[in-house]
C-alpha atoms as a PDB file:
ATOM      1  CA  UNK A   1      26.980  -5.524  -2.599  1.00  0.00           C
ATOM      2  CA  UNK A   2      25.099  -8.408  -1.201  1.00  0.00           C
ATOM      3  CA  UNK A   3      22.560 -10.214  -3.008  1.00  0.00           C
ATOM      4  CA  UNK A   4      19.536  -8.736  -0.595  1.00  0.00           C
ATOM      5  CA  UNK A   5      20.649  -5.223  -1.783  1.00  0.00           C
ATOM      6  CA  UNK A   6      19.196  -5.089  -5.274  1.00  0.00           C
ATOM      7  CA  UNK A   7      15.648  -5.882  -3.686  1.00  0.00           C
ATOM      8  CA  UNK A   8      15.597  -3.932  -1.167  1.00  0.00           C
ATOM      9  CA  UNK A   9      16.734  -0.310  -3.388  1.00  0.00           C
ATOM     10  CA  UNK A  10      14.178  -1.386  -5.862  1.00  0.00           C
ATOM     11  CA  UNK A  11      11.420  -1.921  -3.371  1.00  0.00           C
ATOM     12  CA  UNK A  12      11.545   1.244  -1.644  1.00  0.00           C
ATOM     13  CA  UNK A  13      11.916   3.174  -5.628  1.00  0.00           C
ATOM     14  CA  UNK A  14       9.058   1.235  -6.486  1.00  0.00           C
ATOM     15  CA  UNK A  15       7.428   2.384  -3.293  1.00  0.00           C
ATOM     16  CA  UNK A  16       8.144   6.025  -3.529  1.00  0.00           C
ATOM     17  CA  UNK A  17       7.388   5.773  -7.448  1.00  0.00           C
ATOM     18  CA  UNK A  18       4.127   4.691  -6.070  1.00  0.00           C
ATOM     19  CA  UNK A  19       3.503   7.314  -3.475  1.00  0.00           C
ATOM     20  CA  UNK A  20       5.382   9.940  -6.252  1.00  0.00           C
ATOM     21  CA  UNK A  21       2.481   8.657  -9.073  1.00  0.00           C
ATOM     22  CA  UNK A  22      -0.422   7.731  -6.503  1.00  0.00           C
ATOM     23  CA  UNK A  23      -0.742  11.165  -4.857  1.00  0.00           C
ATOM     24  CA  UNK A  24       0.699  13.589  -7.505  1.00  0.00           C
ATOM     25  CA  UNK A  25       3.481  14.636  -5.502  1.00  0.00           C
ATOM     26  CA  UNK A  26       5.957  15.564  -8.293  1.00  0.00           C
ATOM     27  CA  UNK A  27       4.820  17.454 -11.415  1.00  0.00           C
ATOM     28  CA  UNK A  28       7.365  18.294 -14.617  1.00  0.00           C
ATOM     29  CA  UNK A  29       9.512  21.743 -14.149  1.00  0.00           C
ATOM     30  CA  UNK A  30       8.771  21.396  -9.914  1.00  0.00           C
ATOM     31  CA  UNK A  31      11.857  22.614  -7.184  1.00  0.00           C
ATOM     32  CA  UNK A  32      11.722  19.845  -4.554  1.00  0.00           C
ATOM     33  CA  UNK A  33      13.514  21.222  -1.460  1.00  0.00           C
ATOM     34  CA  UNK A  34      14.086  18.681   0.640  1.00  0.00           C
ATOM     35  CA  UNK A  35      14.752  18.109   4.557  1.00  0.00           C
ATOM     36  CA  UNK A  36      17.817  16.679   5.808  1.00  0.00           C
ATOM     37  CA  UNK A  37      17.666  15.798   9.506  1.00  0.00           C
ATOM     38  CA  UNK A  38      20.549  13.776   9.587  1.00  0.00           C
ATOM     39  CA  UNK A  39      18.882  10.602  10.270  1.00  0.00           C
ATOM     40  CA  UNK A  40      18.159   7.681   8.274  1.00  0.00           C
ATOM     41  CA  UNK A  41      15.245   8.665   6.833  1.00  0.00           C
ATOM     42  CA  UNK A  42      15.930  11.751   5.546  1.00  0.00           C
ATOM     43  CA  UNK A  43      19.097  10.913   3.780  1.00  0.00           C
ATOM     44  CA  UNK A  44      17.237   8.005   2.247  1.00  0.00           C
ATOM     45  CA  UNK A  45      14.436  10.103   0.916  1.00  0.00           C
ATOM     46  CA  UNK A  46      17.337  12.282  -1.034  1.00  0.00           C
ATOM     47  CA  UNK A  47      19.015   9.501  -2.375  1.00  0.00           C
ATOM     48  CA  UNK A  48      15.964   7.917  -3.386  1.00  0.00           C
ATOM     49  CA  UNK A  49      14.935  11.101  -5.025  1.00  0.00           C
ATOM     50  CA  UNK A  50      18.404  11.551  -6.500  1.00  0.00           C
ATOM     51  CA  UNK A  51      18.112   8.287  -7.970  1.00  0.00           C
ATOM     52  CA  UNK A  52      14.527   8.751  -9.652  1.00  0.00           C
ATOM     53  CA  UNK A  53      15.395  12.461 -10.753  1.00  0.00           C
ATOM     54  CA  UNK A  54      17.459   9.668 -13.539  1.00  0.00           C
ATOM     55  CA  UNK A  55      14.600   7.845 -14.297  1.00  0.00           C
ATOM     56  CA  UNK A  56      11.293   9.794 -14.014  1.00  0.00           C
ATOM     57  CA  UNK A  57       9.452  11.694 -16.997  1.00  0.00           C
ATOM     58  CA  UNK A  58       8.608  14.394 -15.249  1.00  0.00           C
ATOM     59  CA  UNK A  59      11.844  16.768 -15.121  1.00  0.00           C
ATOM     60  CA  UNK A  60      12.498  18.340 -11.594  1.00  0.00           C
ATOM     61  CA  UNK A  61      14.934  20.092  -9.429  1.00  0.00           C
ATOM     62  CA  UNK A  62      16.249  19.100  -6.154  1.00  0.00           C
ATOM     63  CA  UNK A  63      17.808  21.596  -3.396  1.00  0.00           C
ATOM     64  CA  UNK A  64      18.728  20.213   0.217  1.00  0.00           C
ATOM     65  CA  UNK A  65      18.800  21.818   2.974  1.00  0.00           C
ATOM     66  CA  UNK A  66      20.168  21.165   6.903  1.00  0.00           C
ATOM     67  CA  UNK A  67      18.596  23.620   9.584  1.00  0.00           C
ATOM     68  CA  UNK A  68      21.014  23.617  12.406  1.00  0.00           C
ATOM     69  CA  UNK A  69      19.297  24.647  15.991  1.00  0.00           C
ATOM     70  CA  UNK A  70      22.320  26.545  17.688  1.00  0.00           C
ATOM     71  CA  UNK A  71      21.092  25.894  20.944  1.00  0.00           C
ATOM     72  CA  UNK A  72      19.540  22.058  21.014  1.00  0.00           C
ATOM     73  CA  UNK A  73      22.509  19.066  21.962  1.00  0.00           C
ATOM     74  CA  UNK A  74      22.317  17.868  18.357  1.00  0.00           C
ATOM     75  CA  UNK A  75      24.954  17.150  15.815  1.00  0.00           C
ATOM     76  CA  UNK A  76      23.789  15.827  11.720  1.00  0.00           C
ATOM     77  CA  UNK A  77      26.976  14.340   9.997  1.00  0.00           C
ATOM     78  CA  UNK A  78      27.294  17.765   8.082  1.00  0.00           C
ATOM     79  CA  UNK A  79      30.482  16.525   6.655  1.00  0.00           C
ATOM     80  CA  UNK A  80      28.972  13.905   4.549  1.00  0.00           C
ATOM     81  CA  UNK A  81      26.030  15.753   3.312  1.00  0.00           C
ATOM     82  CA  UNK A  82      28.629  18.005   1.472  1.00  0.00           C
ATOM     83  CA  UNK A  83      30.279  15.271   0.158  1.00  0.00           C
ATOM     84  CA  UNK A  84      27.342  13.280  -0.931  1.00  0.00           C
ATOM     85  CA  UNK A  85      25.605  16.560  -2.120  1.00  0.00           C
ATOM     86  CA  UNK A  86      28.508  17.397  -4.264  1.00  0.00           C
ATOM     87  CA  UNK A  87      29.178  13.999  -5.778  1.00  0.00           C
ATOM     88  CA  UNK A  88      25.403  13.961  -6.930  1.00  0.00           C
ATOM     89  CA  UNK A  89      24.954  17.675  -8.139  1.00  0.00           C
ATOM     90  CA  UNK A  90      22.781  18.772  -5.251  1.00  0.00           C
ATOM     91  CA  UNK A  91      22.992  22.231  -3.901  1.00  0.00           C
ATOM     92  CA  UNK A  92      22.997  22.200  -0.152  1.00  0.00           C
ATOM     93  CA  UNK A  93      22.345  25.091   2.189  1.00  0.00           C
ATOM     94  CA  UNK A  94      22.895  25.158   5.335  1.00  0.00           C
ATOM     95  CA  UNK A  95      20.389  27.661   7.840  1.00  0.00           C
ATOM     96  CA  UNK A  96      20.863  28.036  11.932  1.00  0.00           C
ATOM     97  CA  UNK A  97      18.138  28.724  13.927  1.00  0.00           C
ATOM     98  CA  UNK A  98      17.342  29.424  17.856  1.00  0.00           C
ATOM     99  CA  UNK A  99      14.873  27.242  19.367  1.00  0.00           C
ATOM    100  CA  UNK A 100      14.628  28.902  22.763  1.00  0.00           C
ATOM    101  CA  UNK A 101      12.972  25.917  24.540  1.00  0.00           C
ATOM    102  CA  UNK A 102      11.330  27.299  28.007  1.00  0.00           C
ATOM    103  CA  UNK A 103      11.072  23.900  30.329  1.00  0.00           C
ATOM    104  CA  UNK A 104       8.134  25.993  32.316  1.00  0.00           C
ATOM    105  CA  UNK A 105       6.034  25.780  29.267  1.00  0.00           C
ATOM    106  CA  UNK A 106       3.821  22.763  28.485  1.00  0.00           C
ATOM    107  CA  UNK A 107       4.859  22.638  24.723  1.00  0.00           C
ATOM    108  CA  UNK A 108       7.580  19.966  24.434  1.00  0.00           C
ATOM    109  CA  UNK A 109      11.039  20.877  22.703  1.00  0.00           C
ATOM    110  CA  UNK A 110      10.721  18.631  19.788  1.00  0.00           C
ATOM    111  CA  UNK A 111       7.533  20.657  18.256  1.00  0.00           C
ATOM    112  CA  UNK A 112       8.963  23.731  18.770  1.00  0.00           C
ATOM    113  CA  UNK A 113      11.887  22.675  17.244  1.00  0.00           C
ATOM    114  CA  UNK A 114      10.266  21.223  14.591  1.00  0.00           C
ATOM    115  CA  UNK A 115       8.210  23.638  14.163  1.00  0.00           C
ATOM    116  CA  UNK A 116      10.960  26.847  13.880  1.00  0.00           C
ATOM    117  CA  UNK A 117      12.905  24.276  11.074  1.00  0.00           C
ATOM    118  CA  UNK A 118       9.751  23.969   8.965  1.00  0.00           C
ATOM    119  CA  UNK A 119       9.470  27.643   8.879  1.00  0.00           C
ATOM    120  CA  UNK A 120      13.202  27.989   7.807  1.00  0.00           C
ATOM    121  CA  UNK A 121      12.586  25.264   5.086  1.00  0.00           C
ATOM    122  CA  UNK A 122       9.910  27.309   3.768  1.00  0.00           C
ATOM    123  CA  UNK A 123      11.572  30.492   4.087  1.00  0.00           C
ATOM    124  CA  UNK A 124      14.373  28.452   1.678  1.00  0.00           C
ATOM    125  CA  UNK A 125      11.717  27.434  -0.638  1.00  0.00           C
ATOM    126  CA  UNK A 126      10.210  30.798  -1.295  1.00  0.00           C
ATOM    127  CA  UNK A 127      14.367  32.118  -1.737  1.00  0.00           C
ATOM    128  CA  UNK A 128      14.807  29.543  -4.070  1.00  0.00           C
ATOM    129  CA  UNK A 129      11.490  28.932  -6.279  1.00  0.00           C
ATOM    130  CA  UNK A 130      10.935  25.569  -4.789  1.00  0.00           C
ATOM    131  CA  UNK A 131       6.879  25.212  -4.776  1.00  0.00           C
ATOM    132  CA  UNK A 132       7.347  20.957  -2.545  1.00  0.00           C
ATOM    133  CA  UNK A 133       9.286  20.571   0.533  1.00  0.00           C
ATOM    134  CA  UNK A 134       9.868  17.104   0.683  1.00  0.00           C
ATOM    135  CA  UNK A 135      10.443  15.640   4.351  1.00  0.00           C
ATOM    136  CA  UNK A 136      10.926  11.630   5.582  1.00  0.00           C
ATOM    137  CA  UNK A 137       8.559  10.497   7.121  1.00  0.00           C
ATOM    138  CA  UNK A 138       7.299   7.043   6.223  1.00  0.00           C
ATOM    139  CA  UNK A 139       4.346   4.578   6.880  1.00  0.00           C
ATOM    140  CA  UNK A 140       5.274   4.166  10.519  1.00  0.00           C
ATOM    141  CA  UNK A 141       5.462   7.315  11.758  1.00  0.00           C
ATOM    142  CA  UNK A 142       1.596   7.705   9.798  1.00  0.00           C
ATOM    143  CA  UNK A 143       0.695   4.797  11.372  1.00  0.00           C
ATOM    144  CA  UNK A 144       1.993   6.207  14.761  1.00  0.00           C
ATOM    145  CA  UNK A 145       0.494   9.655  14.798  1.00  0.00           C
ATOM    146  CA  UNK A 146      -2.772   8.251  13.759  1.00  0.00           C
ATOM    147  CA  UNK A 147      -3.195   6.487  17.126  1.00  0.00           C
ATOM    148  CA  UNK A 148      -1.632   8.957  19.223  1.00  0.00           C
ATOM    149  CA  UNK A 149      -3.736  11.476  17.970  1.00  0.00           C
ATOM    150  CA  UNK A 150      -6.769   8.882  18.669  1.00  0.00           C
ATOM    151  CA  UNK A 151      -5.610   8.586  22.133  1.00  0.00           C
ATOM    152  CA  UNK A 152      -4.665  11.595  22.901  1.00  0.00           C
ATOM    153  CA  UNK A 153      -6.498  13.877  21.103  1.00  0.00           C
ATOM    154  CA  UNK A 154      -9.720  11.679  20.201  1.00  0.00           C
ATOM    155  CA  UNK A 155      -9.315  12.749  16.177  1.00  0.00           C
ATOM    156  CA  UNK A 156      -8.400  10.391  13.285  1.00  0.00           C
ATOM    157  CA  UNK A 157      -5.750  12.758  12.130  1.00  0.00           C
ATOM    158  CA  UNK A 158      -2.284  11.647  10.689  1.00  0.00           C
ATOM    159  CA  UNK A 159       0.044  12.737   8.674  1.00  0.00           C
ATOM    160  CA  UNK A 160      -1.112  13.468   5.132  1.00  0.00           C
ATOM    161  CA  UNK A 161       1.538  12.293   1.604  1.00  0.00           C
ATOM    162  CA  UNK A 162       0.802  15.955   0.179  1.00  0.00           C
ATOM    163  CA  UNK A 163      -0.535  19.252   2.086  1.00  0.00           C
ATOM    164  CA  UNK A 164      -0.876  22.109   0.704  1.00  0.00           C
ATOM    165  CA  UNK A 165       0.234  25.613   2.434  1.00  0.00           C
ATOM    166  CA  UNK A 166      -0.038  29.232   2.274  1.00  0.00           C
ATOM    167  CA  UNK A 167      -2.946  28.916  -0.636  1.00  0.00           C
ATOM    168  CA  UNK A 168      -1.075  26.707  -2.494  1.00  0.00           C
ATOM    169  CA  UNK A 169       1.919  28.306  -2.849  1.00  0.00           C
ATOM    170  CA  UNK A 170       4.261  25.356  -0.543  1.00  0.00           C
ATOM    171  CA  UNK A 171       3.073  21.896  -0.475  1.00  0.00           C
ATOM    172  CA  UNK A 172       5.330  19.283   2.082  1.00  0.00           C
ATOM    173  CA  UNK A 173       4.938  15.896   0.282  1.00  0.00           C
ATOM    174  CA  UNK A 174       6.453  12.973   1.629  1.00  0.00           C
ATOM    175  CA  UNK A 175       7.726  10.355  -1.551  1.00  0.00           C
ATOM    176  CA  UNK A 176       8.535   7.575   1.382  1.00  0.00           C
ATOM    177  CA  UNK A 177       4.818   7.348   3.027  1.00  0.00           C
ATOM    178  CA  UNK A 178       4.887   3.980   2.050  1.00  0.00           C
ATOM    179  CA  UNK A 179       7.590   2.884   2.755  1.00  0.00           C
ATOM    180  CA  UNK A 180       8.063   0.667   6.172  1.00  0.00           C
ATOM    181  CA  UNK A 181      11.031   2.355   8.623  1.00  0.00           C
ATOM    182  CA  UNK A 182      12.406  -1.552   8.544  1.00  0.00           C
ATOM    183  CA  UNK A 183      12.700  -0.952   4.761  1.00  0.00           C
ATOM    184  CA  UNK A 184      14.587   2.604   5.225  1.00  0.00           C
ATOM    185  CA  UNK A 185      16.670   0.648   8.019  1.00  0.00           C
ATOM    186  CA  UNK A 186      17.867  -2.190   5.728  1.00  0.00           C
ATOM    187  CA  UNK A 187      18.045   0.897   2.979  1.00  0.00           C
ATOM    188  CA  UNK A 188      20.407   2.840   4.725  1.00  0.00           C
ATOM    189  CA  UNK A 189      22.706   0.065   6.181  1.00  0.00           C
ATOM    190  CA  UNK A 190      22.960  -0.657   2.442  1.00  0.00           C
ATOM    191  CA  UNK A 191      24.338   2.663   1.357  1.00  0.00           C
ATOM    192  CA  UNK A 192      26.220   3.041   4.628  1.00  0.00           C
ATOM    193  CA  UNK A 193      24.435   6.453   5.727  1.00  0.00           C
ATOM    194  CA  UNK A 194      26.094   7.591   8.798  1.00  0.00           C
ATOM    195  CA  UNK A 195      23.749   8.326  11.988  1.00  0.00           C
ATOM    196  CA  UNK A 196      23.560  11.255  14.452  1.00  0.00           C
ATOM    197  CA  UNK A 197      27.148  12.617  15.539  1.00  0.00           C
ATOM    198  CA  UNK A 198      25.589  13.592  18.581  1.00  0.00           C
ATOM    199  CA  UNK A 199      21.834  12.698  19.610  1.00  0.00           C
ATOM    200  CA  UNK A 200      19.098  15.322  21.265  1.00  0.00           C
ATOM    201  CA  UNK A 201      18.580  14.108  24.914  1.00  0.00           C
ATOM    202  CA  UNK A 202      14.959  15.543  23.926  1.00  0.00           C
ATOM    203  CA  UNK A 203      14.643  12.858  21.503  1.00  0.00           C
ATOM    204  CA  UNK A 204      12.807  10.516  23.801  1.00  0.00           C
ATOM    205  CA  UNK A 205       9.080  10.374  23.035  1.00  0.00           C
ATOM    206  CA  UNK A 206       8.091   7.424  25.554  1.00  0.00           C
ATOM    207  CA  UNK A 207       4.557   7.951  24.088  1.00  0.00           C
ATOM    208  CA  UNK A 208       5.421   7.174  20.489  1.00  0.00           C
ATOM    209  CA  UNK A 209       7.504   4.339  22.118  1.00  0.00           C
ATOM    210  CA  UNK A 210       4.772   3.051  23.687  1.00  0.00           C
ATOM    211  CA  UNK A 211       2.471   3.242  20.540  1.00  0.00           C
ATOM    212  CA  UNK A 212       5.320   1.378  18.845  1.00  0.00           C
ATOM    213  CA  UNK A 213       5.042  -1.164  21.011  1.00  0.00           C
ATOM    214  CA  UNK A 214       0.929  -1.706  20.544  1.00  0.00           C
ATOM    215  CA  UNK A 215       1.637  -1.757  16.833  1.00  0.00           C
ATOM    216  CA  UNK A 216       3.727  -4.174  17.365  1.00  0.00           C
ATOM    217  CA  UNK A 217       1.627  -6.460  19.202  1.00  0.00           C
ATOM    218  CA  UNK A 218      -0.913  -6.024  16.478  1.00  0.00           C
ATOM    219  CA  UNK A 219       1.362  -7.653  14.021  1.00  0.00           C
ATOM    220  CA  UNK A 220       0.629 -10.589  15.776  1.00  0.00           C
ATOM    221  CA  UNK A 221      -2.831 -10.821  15.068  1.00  0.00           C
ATOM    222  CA  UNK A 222      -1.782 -10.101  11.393  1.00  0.00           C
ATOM    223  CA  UNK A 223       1.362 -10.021   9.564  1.00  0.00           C
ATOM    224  CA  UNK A 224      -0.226  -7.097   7.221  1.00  0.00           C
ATOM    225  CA  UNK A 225      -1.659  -4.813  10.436  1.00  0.00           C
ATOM    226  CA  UNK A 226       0.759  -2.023   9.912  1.00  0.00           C
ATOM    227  CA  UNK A 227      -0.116  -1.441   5.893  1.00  0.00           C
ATOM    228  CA  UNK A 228      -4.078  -2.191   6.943  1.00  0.00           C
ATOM    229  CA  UNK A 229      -4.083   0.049   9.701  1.00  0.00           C
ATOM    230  CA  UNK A 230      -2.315   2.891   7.132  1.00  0.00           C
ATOM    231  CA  UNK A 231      -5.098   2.154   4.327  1.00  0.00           C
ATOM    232  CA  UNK A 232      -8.073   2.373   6.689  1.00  0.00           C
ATOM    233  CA  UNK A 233      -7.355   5.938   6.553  1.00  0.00           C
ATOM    234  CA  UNK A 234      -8.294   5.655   2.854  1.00  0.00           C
ATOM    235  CA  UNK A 235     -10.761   3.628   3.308  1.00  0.00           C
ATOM    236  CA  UNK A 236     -13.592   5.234   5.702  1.00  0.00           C
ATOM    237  CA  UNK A 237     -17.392   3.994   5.325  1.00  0.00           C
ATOM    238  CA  UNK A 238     -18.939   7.334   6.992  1.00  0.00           C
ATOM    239  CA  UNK A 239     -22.375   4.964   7.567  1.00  0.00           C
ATOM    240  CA  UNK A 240     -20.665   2.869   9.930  1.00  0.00           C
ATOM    241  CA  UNK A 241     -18.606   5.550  12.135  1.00  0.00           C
ATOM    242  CA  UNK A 242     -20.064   7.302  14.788  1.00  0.00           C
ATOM    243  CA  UNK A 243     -20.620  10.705  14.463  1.00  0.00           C
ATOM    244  CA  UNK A 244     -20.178  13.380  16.942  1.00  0.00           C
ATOM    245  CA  UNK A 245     -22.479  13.631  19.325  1.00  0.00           C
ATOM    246  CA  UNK A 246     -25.364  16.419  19.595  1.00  0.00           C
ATOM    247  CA  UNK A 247     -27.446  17.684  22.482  1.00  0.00           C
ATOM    248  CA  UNK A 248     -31.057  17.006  22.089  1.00  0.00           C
ATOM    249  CA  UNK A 249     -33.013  20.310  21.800  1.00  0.00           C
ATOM    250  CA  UNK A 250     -35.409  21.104  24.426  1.00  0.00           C
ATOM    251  CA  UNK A 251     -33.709  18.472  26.867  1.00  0.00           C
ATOM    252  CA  UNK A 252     -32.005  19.391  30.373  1.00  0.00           C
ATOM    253  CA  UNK A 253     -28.716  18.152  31.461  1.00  0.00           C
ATOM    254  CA  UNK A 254     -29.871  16.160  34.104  1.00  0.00           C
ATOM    255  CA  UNK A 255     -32.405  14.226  31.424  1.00  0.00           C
ATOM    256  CA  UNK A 256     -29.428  12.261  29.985  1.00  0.00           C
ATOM    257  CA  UNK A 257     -30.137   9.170  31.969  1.00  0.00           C
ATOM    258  CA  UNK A 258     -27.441   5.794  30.991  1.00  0.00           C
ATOM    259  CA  UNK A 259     -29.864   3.246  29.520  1.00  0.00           C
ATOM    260  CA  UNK A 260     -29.417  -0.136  31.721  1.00  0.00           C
END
């Protein structure tokens, strides 16, 4: 183990701790059922959760669960989620789905995938008392949707640490939403996670690329911009935003006039 790997497992704990602490996302006596991808991230968040299920207070149980989409081009390393499941007393379950991705529709493949996987994860949770789905997603990918939603959808909208579904019932909380993906990446070399066995040729989301890219640049203006641009979501002065904007009663269209 090299001498960067102590600092780097205790500074995404103490990150998740954070996130875990900060936004209530694990209570005493909770089932956290939690998403495994394949990727990086996802096995990180387990073993990170593994790991603090040692160490918290607050008693809870973890289940893990792969959904495999029978007819996408993708492969998870299902081989050593057993093994690593088994080694650290996690039960795994494995679910299939049918994603039935029509090219002539406008939705792209990776919501509706994403989308039919979430509903089998809750389906699991309901089947086995789990009342948090816990998914990887970390301070990049907040950052990220943030500005395309700006962009594209002209909303400040992101993804939240905890929501709350069907009246409470399910909340999806999300332990690493502080955590940098450069973090996860040094995190995962560490413990020698495998990657993809095969990856989904659908997988390539030039427009999150591209916002990757702007972030990026922003860096440049300031070493912190990533972690700013994630806490201005937090930290909204509704005074100085502009609101949407109203029609004037009793005005005609044609009265708007561009003030020069």
């Amino acid at each position: 183990m090299s001498s960067q790997s102590p600092y780097i497992i205790t500074k995404v704990e103490s990150k998740a701790k954070k996130a875990i602490y900060g936004y209530n996302l694990i209570e005493e006596d909770d089932g956290v059922l939690v998403g495994i991808s394949g990727g990086k991230d996802s096995f990180a968040l387990l073993d990170v959760l593994v790991r603090l299920r040692k160490s918290l207070p607050e008693k809870f149980r973890i289940e893990a669960c792969h959904v495999i989409a029978k007819d996408m081009p993708y492969k998870a390393d299902e081989v050593f989620m057993k093994e690593y499941c088994q080694e650290n007393g996690v039960n795994l379950h494995f679910r299939e789905i049918e994603v039935q991705y029509d090219k002539s529709k406008r939705q792209p493949a990776c919501f509706i995938c994403s989308w039919k996987r979430r509903k089998e994860l809750f389906k699991l949770a309901r089947e086995q008392k789990c009342t948090k789905v816990a998914l990887g997603h970390h301070l990049d990918d907040a950052i990220e949707t943030l500005m395309l939603n700006m962009i594209h959808h002209s909303s400040i909208s992101s993804i939240p640490p905890m929501l709350s579904m069907f009246d409470g019932e399910i909340s999806i909380i999300r332990p690493l939403i502080l955590v940098l993906n450069s973090e996860l990446k040094k995190y995962s070399e560490l413990k020698e996670f495998p990657g993809e066995v095969e990856v989904c040729h659908y997988n390539d989301d030039t427009h999150r690329e591209l916002v990757r890219q702007l972030i990026k640049q922003t860096t440049k203006l300031n070493r912190s911009a990533r972690e700013n641009i994630f806490r201005s979501m937090g930290n909204v002065f509704p005074d100085y935003v502009v609101p949407n904007i109203g029609k004037k009663k009793n005005l005609p269209d044609d009265d708007y006039r561009e003030v020069t």
